[in-house]
Protein backbone atom coordinates (compact mmCIF):
# COMPACT_ATOMS: atom_id res chain seq x y z
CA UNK A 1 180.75 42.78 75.12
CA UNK A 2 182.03 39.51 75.32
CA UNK A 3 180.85 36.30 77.81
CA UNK A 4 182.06 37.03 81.02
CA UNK A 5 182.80 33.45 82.79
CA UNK A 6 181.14 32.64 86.23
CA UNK A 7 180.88 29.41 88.01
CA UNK A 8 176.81 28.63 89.21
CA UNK A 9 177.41 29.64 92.66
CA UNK A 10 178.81 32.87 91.64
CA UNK A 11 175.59 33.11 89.13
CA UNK A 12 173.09 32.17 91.92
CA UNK A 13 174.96 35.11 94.35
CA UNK A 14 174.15 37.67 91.63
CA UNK A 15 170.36 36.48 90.80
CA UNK A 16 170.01 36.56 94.61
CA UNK A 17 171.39 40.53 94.84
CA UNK A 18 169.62 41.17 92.02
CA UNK A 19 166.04 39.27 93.48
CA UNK A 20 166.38 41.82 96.74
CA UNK A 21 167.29 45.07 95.38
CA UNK A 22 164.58 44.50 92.82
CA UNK A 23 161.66 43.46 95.63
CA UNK A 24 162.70 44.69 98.75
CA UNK A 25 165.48 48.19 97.98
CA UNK A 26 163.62 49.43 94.88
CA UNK A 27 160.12 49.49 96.77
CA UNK A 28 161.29 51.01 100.21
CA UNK A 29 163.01 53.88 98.20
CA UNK A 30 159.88 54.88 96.38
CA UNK A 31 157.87 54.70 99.56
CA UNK A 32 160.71 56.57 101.09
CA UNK A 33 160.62 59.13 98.21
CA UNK A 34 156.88 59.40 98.61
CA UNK A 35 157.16 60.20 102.39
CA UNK A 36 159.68 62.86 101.77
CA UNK A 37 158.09 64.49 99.23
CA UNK A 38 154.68 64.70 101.26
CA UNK A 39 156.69 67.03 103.84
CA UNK A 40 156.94 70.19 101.31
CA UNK A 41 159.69 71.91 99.66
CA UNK A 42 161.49 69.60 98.11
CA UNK A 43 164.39 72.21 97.24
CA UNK A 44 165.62 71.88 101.30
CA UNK A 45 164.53 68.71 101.94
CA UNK A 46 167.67 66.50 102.94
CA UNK A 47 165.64 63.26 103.06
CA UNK A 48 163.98 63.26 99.90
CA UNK A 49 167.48 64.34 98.15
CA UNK A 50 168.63 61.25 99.96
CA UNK A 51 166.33 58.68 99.19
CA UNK A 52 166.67 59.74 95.61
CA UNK A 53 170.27 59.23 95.85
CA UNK A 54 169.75 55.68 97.00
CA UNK A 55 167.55 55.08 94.31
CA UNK A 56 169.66 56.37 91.42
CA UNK A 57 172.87 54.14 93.40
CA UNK A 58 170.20 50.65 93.39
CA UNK A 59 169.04 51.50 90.02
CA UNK A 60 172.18 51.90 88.83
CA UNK A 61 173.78 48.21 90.61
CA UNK A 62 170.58 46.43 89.19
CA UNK A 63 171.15 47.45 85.97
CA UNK A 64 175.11 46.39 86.34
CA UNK A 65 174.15 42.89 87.79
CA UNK A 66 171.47 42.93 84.96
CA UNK A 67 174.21 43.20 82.34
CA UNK A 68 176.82 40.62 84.19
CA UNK A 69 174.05 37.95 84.04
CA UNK A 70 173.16 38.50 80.46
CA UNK A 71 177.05 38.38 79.84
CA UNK A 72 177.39 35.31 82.01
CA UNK A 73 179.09 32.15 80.47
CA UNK A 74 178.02 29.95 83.12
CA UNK A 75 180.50 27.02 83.95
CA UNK A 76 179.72 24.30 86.46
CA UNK A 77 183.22 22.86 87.82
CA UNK A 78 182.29 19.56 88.44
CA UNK A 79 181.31 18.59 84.64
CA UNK A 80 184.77 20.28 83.38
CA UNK A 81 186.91 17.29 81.38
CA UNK A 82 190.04 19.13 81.76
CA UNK A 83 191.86 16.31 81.49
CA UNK A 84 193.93 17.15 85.20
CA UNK A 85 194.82 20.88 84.02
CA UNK A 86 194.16 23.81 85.64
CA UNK A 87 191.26 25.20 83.83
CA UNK A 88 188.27 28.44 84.94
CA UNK A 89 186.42 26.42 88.17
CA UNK A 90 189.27 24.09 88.83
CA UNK A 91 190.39 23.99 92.54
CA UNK A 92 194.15 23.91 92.91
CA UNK A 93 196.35 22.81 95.58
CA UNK A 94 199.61 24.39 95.99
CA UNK A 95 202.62 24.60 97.72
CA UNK A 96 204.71 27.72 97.76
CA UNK A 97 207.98 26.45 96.84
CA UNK A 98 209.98 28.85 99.23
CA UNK A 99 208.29 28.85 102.62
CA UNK A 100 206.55 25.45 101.77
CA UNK A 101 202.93 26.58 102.45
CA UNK A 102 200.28 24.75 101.56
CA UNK A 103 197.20 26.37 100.03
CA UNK A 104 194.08 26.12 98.43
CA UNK A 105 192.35 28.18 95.44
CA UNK A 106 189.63 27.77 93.26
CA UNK A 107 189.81 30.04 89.91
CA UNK A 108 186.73 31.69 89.31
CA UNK A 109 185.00 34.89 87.89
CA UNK A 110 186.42 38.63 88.64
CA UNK A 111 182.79 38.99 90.72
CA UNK A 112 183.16 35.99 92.64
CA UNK A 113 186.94 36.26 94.01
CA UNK A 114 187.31 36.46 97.45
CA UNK A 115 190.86 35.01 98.78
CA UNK A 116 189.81 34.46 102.55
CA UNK A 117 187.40 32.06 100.89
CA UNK A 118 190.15 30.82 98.08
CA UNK A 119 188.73 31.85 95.18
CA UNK A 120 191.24 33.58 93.16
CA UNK A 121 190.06 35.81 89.87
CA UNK A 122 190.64 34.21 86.10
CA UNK A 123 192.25 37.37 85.60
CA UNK A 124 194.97 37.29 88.36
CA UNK A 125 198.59 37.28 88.38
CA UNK A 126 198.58 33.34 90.24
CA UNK A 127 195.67 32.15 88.18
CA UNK A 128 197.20 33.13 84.82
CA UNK A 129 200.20 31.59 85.56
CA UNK A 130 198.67 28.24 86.42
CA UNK A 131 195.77 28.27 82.99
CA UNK A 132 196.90 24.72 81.51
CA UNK A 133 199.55 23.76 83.89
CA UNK A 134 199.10 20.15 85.35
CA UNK A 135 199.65 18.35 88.85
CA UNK A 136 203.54 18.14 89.54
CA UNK A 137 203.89 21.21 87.40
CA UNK A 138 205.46 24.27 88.74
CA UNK A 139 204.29 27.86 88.26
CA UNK A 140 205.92 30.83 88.25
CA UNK A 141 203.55 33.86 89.60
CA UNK A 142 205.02 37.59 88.72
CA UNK A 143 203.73 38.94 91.82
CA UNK A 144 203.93 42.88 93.18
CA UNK A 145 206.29 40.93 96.18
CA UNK A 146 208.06 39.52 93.23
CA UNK A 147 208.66 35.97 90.89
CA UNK A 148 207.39 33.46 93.40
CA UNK A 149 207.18 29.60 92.38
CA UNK A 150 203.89 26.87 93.25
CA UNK A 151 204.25 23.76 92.39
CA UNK A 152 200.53 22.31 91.53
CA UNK A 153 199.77 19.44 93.84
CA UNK A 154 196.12 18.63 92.78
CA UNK A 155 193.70 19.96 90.70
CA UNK A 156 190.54 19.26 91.48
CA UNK A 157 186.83 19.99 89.69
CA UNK A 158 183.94 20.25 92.08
């Protein structure tokens, strides 16, 4: 598997997800498990098949976040040299060339998108079309609405 990239906060959410189902999930389950088990027949027992459900589902996630962080190509924004192009971490300002909107996204890892928060996915239709494109540049996103056009107004590494 290759490096998957993430910016550090992105990083920091995952070690944090990671830090509670490890030391707070993983321990209530098994005392969970324990108190199910002490009521009998475990063959009819809705709890117990429960809690072990959990525990195979948080087992399971800490093992995936496991992975992405041993995967993780770490990229802080702010010590990018990208020379004003639009670059994994950059944050972009752009204006929708047909119904002049003005927005703001910041191209990070698949994990970390979240587009009420601007952060857009590397691997997205909008942040493909604007890898190594430059302020005043326009770019034309193949989206499912259609070919719409941004023209870069700033690009930005913080």
């Amino acid at each position: 598997m290759g490096k998957i990239p993430i910016t550090i906060t992105g990083a920091e959410k995952l070690r944090a997800e990671l830090h509670e189902l490890k030391t707070v999930r993983r321990p209530a389950i098994v005392t969970a498990i324990a108190e199910a088990r002490s009521h009998g027949d475990l063959s009819e027992n809705a709890e117990y098949h429960a809690a072990k459900e959990r525990q195979s589902f948080t087992e399971g996630r800490i093992a995936e976040l496991e992975s992405k962080l041993a995967n993780a190509q770490i990229i802080n924004p702010a010590l990018l040299e990208a020379d004003g192009r639009c670059v994994f971490g950059a944050t972009i300002d752009l204006e929708d060339m047909g119904s002049g909107e003005v927005v703001t996204y910041q191209i990070v890892g698949d994990d970390e998108a979240d587009i009420k928060q601007g952060k857009i996915s590397i691997s997205s239709p909008i942040a493909r079309a604007l890898i190594g494109k430059q302020s005043g540049d326009v770019a034309e996103v193949h989206a499912p609405s259609g070919v719409r056009e941004y023209e870069i107004l700033d690009v930005k590494y913080i």
